[in-house]
PDB file of N, CA and C in Angstrom:
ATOM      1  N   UNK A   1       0.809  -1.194   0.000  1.00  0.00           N
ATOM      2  CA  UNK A   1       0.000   0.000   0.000  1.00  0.00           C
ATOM      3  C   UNK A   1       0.854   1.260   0.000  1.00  0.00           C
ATOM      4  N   UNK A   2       2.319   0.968   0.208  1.00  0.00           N
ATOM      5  CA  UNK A   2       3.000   2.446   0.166  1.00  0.00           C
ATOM      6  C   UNK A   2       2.657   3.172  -1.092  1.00  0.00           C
ATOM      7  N   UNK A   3       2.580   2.279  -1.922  1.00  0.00           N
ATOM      8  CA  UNK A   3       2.605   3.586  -3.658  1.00  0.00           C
ATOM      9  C   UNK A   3       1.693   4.273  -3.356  1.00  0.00           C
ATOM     10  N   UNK A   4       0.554   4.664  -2.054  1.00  0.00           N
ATOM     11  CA  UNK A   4      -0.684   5.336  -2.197  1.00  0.00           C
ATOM     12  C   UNK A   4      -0.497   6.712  -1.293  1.00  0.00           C
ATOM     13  N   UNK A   5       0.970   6.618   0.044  1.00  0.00           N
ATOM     14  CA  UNK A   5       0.998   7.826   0.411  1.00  0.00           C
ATOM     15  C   UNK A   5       2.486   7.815   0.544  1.00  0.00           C
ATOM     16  N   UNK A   6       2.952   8.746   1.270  1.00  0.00           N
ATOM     17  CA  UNK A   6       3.902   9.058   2.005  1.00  0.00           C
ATOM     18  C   UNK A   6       3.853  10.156   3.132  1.00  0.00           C
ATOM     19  N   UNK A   7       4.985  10.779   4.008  1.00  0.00           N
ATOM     20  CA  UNK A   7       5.055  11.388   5.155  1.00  0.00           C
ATOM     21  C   UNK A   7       5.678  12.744   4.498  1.00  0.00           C
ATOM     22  N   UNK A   8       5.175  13.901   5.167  1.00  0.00           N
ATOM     23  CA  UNK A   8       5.760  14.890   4.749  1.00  0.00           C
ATOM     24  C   UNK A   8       5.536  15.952   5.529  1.00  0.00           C
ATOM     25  N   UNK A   9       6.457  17.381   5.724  1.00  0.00           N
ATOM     26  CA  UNK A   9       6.031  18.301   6.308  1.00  0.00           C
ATOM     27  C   UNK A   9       4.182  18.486   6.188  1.00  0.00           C
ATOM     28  N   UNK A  10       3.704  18.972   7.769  1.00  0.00           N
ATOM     29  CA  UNK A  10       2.211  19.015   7.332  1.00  0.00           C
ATOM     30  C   UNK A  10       2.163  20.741   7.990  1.00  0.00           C
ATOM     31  N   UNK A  11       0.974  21.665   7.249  1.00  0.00           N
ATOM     32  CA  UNK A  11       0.967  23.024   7.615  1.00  0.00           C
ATOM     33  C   UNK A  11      -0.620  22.274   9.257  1.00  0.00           C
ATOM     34  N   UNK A  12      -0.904  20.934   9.474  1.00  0.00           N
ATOM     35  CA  UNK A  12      -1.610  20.675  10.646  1.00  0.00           C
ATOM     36  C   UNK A  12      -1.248  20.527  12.081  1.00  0.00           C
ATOM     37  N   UNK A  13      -0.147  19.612  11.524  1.00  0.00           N
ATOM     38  CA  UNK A  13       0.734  19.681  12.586  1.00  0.00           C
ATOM     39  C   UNK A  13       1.926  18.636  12.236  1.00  0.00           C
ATOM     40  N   UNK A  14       3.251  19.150  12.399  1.00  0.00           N
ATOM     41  CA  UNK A  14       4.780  18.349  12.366  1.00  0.00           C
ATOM     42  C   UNK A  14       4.535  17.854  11.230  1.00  0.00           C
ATOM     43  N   UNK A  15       4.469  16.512  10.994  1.00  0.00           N
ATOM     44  CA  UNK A  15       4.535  15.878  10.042  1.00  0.00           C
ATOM     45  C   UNK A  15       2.870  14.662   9.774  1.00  0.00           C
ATOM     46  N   UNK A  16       2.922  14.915   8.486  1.00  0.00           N
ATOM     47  CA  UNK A  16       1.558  14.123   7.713  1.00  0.00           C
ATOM     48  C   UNK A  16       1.885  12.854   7.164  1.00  0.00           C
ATOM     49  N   UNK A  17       0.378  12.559   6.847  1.00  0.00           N
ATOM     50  CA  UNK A  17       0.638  11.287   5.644  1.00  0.00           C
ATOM     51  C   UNK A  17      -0.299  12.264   4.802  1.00  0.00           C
ATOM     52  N   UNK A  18       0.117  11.938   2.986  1.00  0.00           N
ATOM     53  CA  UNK A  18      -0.236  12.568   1.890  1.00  0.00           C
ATOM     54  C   UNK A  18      -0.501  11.831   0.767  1.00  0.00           C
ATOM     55  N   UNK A  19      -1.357  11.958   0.246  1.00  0.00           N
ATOM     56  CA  UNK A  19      -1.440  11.044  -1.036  1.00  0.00           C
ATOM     57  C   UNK A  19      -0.609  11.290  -2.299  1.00  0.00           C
ATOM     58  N   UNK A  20       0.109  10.783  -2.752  1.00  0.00           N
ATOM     59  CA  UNK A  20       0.920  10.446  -3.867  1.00  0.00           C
ATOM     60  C   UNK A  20       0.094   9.765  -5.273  1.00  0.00           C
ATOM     61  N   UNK A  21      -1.096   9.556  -5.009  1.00  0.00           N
ATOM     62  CA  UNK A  21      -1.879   8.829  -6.141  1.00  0.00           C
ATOM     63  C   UNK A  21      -3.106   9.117  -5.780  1.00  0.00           C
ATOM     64  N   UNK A  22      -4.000   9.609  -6.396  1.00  0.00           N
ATOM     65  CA  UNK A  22      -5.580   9.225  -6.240  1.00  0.00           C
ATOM     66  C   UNK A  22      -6.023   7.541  -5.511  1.00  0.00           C
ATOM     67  N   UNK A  23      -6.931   8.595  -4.505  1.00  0.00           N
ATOM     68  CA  UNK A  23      -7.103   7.413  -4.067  1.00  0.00           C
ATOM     69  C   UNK A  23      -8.590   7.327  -3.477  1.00  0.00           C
ATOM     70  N   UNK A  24      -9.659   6.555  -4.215  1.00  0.00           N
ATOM     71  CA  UNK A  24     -10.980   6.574  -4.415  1.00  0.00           C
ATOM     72  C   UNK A  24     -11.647   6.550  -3.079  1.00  0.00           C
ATOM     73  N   UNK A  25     -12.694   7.004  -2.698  1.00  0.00           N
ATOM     74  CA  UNK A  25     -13.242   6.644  -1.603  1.00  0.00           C
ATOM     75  C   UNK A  25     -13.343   4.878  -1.446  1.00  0.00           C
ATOM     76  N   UNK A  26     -13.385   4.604  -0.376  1.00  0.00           N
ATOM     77  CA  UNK A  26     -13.485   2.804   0.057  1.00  0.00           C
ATOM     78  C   UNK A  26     -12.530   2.466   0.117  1.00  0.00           C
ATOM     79  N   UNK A  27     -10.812   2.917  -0.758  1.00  0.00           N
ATOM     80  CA  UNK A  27     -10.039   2.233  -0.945  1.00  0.00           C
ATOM     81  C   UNK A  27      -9.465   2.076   0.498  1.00  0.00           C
ATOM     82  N   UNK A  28      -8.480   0.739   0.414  1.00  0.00           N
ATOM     83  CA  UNK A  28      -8.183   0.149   1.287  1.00  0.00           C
ATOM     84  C   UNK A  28      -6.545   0.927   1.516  1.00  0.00           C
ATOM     85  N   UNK A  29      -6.272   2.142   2.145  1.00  0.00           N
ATOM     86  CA  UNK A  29      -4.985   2.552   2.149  1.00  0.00           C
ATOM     87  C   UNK A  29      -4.049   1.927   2.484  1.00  0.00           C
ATOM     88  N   UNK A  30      -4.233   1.730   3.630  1.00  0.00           N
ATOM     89  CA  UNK A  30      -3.384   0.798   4.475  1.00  0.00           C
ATOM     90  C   UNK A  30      -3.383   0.314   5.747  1.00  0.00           C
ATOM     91  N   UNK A  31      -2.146   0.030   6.224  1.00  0.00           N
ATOM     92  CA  UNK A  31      -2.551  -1.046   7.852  1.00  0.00           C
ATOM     93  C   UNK A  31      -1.412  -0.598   8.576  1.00  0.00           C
ATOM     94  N   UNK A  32      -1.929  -0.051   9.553  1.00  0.00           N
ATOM     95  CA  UNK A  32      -1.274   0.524  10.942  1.00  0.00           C
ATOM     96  C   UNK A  32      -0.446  -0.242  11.561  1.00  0.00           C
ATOM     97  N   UNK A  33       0.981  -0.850  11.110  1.00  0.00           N
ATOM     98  CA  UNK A  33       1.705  -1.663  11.626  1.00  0.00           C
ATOM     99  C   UNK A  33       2.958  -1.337  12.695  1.00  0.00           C
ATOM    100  N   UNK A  34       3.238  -1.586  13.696  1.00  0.00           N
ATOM    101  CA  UNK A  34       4.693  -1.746  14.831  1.00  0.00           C
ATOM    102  C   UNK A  34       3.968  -2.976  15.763  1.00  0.00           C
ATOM    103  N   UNK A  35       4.702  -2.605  16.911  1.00  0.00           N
ATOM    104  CA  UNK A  35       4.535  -3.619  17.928  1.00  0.00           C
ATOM    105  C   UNK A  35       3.498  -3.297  18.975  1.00  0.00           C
ATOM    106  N   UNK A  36       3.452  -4.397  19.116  1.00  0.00           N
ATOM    107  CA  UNK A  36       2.502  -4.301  20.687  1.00  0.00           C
ATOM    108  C   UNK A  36       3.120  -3.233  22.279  1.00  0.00           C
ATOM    109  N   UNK A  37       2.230  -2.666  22.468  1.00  0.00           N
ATOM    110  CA  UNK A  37       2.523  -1.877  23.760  1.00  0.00           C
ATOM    111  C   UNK A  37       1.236  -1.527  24.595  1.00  0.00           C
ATOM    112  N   UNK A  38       1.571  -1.747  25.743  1.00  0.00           N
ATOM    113  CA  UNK A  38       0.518  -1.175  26.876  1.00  0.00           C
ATOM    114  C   UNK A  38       1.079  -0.121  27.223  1.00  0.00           C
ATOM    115  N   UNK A  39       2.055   0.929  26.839  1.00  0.00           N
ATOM    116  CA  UNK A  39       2.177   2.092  27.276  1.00  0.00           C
ATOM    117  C   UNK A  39       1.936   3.386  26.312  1.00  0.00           C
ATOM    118  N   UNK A  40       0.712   3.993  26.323  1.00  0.00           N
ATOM    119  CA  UNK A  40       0.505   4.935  25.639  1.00  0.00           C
ATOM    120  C   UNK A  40       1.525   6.097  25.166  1.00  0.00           C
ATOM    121  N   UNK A  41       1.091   6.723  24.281  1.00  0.00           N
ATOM    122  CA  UNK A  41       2.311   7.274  23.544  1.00  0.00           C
ATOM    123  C   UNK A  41       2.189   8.307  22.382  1.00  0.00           C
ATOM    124  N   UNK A  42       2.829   9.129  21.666  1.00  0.00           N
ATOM    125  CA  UNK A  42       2.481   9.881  20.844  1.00  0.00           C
ATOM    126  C   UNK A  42       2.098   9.018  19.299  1.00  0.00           C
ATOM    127  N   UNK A  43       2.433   7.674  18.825  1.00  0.00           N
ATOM    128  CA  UNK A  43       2.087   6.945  17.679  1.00  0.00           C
ATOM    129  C   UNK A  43       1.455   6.002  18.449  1.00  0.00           C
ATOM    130  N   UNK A  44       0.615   5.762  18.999  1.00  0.00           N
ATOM    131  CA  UNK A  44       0.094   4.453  19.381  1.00  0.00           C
ATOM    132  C   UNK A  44      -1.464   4.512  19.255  1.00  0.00           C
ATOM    133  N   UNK A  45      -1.413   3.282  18.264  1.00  0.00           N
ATOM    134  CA  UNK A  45      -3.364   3.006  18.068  1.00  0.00           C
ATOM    135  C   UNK A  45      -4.089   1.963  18.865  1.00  0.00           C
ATOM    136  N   UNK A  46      -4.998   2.423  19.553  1.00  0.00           N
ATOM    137  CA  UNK A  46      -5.431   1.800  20.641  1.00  0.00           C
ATOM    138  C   UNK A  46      -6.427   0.654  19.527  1.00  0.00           C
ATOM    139  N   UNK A  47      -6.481  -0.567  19.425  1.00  0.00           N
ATOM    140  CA  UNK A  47      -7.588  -1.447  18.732  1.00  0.00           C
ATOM    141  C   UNK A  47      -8.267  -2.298  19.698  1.00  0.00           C
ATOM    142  N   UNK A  48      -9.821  -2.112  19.639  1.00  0.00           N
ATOM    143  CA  UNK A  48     -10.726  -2.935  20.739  1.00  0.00           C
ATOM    144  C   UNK A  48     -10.755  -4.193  20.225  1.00  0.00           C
ATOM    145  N   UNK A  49     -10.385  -5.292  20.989  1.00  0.00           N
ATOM    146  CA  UNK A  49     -10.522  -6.527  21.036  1.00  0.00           C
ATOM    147  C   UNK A  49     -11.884  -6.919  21.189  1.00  0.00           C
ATOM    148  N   UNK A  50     -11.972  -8.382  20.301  1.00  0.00           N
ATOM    149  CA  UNK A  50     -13.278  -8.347  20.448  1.00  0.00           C
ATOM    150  C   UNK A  50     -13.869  -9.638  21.828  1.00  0.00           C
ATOM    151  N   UNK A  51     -12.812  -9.196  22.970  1.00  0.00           N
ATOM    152  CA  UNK A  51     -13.337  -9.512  24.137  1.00  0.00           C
ATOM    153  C   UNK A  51     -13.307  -8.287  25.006  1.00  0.00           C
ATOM    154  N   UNK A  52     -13.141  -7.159  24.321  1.00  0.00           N
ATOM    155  CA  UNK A  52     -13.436  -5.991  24.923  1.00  0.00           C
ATOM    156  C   UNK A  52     -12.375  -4.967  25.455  1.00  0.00           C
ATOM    157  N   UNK A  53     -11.361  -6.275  25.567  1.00  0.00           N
ATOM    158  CA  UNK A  53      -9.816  -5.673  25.548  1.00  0.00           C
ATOM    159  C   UNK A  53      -9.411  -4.426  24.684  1.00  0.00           C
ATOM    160  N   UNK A  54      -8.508  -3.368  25.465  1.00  0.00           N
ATOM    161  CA  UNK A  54      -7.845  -3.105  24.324  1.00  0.00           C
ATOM    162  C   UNK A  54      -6.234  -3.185  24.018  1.00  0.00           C
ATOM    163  N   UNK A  55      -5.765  -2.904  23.065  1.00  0.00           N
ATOM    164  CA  UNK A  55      -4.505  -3.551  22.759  1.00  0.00           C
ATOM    165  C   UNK A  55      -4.010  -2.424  22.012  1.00  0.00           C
ATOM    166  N   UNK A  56      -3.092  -1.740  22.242  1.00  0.00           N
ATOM    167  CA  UNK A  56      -2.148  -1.117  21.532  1.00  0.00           C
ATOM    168  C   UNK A  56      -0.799  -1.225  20.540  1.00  0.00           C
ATOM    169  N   UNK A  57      -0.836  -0.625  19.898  1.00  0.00           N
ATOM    170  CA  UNK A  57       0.311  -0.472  18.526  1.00  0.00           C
ATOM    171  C   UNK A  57       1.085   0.240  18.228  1.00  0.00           C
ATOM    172  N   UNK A  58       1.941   0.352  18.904  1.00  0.00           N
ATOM    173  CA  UNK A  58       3.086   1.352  18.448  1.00  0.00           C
ATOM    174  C   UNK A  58       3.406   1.318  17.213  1.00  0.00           C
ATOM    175  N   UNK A  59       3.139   2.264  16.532  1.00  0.00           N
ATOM    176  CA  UNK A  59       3.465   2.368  15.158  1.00  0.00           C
ATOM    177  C   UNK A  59       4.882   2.648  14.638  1.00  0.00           C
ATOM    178  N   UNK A  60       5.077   1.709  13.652  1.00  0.00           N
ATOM    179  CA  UNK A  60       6.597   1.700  12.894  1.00  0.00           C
ATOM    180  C   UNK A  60       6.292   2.322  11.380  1.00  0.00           C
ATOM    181  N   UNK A  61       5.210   2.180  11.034  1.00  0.00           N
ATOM    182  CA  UNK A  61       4.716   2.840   9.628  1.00  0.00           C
ATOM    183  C   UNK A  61       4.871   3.886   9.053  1.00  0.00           C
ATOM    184  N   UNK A  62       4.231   4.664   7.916  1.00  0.00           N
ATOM    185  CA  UNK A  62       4.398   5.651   7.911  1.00  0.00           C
ATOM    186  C   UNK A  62       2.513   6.177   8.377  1.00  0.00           C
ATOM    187  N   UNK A  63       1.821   5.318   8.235  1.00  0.00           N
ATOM    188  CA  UNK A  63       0.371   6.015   9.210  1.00  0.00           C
ATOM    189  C   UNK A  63       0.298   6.223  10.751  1.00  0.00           C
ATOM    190  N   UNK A  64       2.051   6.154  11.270  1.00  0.00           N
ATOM    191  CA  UNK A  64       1.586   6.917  12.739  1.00  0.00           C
ATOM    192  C   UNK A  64       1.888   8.325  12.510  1.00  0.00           C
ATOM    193  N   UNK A  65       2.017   8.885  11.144  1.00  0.00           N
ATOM    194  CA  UNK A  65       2.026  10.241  10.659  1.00  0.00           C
ATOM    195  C   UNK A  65       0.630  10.627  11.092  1.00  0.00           C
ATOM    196  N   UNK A  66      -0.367   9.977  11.069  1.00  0.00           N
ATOM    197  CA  UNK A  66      -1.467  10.803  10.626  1.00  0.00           C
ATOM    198  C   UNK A  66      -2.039  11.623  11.486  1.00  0.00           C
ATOM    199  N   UNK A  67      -2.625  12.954  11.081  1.00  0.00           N
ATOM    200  CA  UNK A  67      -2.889  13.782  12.247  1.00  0.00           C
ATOM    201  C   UNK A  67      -4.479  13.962  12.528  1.00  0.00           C
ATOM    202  N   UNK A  68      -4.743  14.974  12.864  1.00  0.00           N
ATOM    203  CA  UNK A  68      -6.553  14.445  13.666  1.00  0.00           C
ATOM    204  C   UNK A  68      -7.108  15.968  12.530  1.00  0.00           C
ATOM    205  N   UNK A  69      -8.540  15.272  12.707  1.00  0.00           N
ATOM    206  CA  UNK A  69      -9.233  16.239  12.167  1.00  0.00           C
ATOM    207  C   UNK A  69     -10.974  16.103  12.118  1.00  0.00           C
ATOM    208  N   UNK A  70     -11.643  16.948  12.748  1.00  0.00           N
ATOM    209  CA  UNK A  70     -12.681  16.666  12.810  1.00  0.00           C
ATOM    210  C   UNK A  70     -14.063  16.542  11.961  1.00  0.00           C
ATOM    211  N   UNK A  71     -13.291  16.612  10.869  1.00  0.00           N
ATOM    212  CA  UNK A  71     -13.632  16.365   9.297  1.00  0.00           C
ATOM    213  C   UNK A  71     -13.048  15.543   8.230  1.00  0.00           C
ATOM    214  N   UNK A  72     -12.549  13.794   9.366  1.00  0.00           N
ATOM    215  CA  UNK A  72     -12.082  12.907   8.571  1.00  0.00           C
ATOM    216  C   UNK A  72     -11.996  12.761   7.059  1.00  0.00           C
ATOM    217  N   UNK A  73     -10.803  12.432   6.160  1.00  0.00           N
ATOM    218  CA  UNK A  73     -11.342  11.777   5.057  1.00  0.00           C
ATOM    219  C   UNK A  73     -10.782  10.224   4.976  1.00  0.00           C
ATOM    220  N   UNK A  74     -10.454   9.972   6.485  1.00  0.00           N
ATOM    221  CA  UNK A  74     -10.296   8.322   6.287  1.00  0.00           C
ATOM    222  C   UNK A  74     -10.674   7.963   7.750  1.00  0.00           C
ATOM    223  N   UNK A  75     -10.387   6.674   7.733  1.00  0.00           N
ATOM    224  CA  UNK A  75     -10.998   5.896   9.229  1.00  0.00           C
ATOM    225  C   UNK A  75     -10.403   4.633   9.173  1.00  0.00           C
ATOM    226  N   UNK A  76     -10.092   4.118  10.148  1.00  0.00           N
ATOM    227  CA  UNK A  76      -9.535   2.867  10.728  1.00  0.00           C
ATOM    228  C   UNK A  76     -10.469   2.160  10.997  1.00  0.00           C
ATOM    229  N   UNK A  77     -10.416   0.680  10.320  1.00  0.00           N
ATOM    230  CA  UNK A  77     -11.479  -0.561  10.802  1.00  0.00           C
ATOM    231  C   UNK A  77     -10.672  -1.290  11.246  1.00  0.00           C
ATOM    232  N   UNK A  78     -10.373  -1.698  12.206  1.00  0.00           N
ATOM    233  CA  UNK A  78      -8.907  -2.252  12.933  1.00  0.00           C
ATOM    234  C   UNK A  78      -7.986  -1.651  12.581  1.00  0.00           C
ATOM    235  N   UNK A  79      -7.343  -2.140  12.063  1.00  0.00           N
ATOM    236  CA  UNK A  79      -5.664  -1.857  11.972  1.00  0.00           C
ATOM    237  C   UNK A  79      -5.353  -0.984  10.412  1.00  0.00           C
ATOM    238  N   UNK A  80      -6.790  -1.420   9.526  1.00  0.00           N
ATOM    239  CA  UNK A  80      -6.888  -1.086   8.161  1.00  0.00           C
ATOM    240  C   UNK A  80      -7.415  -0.112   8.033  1.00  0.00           C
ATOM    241  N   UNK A  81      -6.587   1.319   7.509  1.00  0.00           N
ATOM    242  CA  UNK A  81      -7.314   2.583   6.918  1.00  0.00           C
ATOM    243  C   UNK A  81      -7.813   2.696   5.540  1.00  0.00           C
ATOM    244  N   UNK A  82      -9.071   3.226   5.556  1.00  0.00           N
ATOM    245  CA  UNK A  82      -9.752   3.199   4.592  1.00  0.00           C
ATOM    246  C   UNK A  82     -10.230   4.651   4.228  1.00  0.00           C
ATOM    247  N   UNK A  83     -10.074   5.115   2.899  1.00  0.00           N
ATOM    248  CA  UNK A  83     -10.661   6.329   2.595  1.00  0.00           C
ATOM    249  C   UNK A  83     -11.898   6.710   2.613  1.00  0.00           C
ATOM    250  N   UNK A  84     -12.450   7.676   3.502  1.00  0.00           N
ATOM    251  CA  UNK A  84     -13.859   7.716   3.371  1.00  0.00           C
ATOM    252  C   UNK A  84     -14.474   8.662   2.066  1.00  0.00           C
ATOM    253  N   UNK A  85     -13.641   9.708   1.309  1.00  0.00           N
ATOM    254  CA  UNK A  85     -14.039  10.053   0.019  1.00  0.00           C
ATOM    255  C   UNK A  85     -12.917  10.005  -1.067  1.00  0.00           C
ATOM    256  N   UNK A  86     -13.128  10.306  -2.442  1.00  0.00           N
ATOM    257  CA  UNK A  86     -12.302  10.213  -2.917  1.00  0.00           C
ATOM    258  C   UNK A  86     -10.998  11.594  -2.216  1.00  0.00           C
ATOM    259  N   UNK A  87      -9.841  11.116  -2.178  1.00  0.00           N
ATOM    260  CA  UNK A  87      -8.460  11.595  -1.954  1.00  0.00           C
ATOM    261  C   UNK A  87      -7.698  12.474  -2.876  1.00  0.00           C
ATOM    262  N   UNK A  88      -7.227  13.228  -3.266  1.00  0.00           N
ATOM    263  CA  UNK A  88      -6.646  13.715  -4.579  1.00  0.00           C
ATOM    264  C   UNK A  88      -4.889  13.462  -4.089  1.00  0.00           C
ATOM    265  N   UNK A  89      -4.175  13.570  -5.402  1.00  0.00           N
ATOM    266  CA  UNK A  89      -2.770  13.856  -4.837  1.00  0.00           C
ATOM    267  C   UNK A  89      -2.299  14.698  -4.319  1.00  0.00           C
ATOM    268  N   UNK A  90      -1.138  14.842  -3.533  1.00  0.00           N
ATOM    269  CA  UNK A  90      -0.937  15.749  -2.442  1.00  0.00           C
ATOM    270  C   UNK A  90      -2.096  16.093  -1.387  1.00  0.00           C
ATOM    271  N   UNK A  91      -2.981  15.613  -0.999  1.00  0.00           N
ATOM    272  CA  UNK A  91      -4.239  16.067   0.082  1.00  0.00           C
ATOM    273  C   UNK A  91      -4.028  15.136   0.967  1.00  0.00           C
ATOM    274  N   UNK A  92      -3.749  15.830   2.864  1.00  0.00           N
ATOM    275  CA  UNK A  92      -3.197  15.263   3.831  1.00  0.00           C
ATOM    276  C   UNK A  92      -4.328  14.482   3.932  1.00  0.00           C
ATOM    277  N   UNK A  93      -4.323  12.977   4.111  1.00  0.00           N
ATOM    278  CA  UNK A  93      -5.059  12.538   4.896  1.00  0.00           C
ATOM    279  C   UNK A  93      -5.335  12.521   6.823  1.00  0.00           C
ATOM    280  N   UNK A  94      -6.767  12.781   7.003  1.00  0.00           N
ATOM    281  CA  UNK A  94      -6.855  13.059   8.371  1.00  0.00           C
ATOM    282  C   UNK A  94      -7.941  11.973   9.016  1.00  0.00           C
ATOM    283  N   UNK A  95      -7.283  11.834  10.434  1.00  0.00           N
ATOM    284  CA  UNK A  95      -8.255  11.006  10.822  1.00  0.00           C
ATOM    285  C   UNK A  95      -8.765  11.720  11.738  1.00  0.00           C
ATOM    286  N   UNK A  96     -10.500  11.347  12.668  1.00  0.00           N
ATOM    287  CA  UNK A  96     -10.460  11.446  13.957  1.00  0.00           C
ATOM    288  C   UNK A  96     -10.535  10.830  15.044  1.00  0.00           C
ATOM    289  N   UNK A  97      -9.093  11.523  15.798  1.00  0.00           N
ATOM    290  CA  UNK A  97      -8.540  10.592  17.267  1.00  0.00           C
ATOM    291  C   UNK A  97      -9.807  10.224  18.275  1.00  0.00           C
ATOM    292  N   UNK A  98     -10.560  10.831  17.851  1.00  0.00           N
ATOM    293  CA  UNK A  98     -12.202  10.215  18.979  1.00  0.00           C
ATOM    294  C   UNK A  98     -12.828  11.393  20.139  1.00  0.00           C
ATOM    295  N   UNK A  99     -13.488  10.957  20.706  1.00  0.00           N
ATOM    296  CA  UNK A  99     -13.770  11.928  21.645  1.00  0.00           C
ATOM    297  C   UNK A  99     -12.891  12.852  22.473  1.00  0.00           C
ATOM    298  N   UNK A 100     -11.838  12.327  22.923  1.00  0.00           N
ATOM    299  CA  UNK A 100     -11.070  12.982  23.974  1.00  0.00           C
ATOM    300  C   UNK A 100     -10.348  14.028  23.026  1.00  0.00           C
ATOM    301  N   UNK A 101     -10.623  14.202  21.662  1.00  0.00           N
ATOM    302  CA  UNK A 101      -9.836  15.121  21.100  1.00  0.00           C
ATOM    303  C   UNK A 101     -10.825  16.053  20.113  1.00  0.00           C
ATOM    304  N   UNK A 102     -11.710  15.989  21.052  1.00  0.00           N
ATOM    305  CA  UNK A 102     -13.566  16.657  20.833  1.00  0.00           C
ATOM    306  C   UNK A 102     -13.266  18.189  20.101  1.00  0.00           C
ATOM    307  N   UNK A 103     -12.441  18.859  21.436  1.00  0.00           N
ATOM    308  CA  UNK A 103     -12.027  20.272  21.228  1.00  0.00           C
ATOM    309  C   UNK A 103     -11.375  21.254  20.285  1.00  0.00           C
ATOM    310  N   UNK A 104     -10.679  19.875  19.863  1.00  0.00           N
ATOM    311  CA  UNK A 104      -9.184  20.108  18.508  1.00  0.00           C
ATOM    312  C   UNK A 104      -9.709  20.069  17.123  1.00  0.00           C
ATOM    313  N   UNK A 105     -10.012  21.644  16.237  1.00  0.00           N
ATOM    314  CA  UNK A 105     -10.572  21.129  15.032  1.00  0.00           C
ATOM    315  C   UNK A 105     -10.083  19.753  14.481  1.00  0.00           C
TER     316      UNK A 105
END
């Protein structure tokens, strides 16, 4: 899935992920990969287990770039980001970090 973004200065905050290719709404971007950690952190994706657990991911990727926005154009279904409209090239993709980051456009 790399040919679809990369990391780059972001004017949102530090550093982004960006699209390098059109990339349609639905598409399957990519998958939030590092290691396991129970200690929270500035790259770490919390994923609910489906015994209710949750389990964290320190990210080694380049999607622990991604920054928040309360006008997503992608979303995480586990571990897999998916575009929620079509993407153009160069347009930061943004996710949103969830409630606790209610306040933060």
């Amino acid at each position: 899935m790399s040919e679809l973004v990369v990391s780059r200065t972001s004017s949102v905050h530090g550093i982004g992920v960006f699209a390098i290719a059109l990339i349609p709404a639905g598409t399957l971007v990519g998958r939030f990969v590092g290691s396991p950690t129970v200690v929270d952190g500035t790259h770490v994706l919390w994923l609910e287990a489906a015994d209710g657990d949750w389990n964290g991911v320190e990210g080694a990727g380049v999607l622990r770039f991604l920054n928040h926005s309360r006008s997503p154009n992608v979303e995480f279904d586990g571990p897999d980001l998916y575009a929620l409209n079509s993407i153009t090239v160069d347009e930061e993709l943004l996710v949103d970090y969830g409630e606790q980051w209610a306040h933060v456009l």
